[in-house]
Protein backbone atom coordinates (compact mmCIF):
# COMPACT_ATOMS: atom_id res chain seq x y z
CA UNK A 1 15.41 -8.11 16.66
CA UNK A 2 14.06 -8.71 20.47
CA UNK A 3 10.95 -6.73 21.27
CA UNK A 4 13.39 -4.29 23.89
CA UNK A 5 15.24 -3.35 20.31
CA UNK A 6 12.28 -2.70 18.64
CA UNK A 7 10.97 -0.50 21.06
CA UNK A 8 13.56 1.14 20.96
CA UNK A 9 14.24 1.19 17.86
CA UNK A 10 10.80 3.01 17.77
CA UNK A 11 11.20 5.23 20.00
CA UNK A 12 14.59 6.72 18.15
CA UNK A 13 12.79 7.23 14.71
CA UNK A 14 9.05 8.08 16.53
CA UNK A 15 9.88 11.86 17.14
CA UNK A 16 11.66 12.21 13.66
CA UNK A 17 8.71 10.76 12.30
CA UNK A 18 6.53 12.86 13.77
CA UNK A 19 8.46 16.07 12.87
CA UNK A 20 8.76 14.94 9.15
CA UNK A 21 4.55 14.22 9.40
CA UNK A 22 4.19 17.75 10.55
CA UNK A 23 6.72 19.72 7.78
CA UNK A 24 4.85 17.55 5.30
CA UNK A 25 1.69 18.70 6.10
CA UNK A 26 3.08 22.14 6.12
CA UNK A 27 3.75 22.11 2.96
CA UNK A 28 0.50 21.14 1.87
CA UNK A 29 -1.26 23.90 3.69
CA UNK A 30 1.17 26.37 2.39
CA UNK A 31 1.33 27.96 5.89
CA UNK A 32 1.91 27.18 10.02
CA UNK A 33 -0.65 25.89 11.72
CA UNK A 34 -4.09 27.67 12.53
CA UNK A 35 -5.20 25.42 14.78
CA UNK A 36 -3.66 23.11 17.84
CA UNK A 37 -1.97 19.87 16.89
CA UNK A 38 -4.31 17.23 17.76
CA UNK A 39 -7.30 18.67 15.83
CA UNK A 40 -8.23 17.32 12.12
CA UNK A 41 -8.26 14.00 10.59
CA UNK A 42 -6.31 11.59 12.76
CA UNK A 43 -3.46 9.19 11.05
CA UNK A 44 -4.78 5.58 10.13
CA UNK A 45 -1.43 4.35 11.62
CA UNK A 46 -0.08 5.52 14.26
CA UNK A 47 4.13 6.44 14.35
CA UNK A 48 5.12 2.40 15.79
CA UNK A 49 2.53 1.34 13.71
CA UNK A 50 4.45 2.91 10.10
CA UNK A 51 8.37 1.79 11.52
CA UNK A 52 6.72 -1.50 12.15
CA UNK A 53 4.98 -2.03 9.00
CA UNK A 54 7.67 -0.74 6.68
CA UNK A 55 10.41 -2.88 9.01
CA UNK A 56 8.15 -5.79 8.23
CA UNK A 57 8.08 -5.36 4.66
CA UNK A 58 11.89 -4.13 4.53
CA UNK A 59 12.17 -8.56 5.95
CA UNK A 60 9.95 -8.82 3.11
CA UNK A 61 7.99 -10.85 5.27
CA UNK A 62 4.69 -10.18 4.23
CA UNK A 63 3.26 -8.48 0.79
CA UNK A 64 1.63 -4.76 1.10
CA UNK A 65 -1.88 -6.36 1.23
CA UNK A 66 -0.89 -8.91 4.19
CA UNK A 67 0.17 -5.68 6.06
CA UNK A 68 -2.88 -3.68 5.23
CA UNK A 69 -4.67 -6.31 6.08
CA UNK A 70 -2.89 -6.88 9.49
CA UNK A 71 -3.29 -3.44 10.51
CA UNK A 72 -6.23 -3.17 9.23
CA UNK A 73 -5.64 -0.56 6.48
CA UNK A 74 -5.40 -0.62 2.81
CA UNK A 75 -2.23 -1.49 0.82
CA UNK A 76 -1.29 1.81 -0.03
CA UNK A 77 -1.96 3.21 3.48
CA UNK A 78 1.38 0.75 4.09
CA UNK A 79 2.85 2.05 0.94
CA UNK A 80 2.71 5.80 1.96
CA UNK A 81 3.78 4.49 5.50
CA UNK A 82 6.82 2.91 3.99
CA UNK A 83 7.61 6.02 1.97
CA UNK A 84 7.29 8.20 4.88
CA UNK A 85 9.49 5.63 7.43
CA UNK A 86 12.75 5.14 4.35
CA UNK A 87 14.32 8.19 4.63
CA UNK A 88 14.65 8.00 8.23
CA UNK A 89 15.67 4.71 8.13
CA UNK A 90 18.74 5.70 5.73
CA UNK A 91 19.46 8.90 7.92
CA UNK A 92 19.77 7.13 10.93
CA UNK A 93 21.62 4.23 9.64
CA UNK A 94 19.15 1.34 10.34
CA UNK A 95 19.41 -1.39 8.00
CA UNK A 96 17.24 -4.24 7.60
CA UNK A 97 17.75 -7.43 6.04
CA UNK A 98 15.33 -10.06 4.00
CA UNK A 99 14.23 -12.52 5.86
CA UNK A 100 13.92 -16.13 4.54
CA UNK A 101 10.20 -16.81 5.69
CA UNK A 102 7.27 -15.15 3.16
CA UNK A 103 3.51 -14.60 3.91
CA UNK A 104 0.57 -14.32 2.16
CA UNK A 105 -1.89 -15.11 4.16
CA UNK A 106 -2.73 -14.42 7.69
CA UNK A 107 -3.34 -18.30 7.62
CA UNK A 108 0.41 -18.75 6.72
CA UNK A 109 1.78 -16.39 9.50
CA UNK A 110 -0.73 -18.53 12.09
CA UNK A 111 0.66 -21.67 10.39
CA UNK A 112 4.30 -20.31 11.07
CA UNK A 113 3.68 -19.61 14.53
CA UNK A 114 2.19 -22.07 15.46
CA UNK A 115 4.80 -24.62 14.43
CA UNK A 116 7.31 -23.10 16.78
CA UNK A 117 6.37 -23.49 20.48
CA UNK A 118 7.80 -20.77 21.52
């Protein structure tokens, strides 16, 4: 996937995402909104941040701690991401395949790239 498909690729599921975020947190309240969107705890990851993470581990690429640790969150911050990001996924159609290559180190992914100049 080139970096134009991913983006847009991000930008298709990114509103979706952010409407299923919102009815979810609905839910939990039990009623609408008292207060503007914006205000309140802020998400660890932002929309790209979740497609991207659960896309990576969709190429099984990486484990759930080699994400968390790339983005700088714990494992099952990328776990809930993934949840979140699978229906979507499936609704729009987007399938991903396994990849070959496996990381489980940051050290491994620098190792990869590095052995490809470019």
């Amino acid at each position: 996937m080139t970096r134009q498909q991913l983006g847009q690729f991000i930008d298709t599921l990114t509103p979706a995402l952010e409407i299923q975020r919102e009815e979810v947190l609905r839910a939990r309240r039990g009623h609408e909104r008292l207060v503007a969107p914006g205000t309140g705890a802020k998400a660890k990851l932002t929309a790209a941040d979740r497609i991207l993470g659960h896309a990576l581990h969709l190429r099984k690429l990486a484990t759930m701690n080699l994400l968390g640790q790339l983005f700088g969150v714990t494992a099952v911050t990328i776990c809930r991401a993934s949840q979140e990001v699978r229906p979507l996924l499936e609704a729009h159609g987007h399938r991903i395949t396994a990849s070959t290559a496996r990381f489980r180190t940051p050290a491994g992914i620098t190792t990869f790239v590095a052995s490809d100049p470019t």
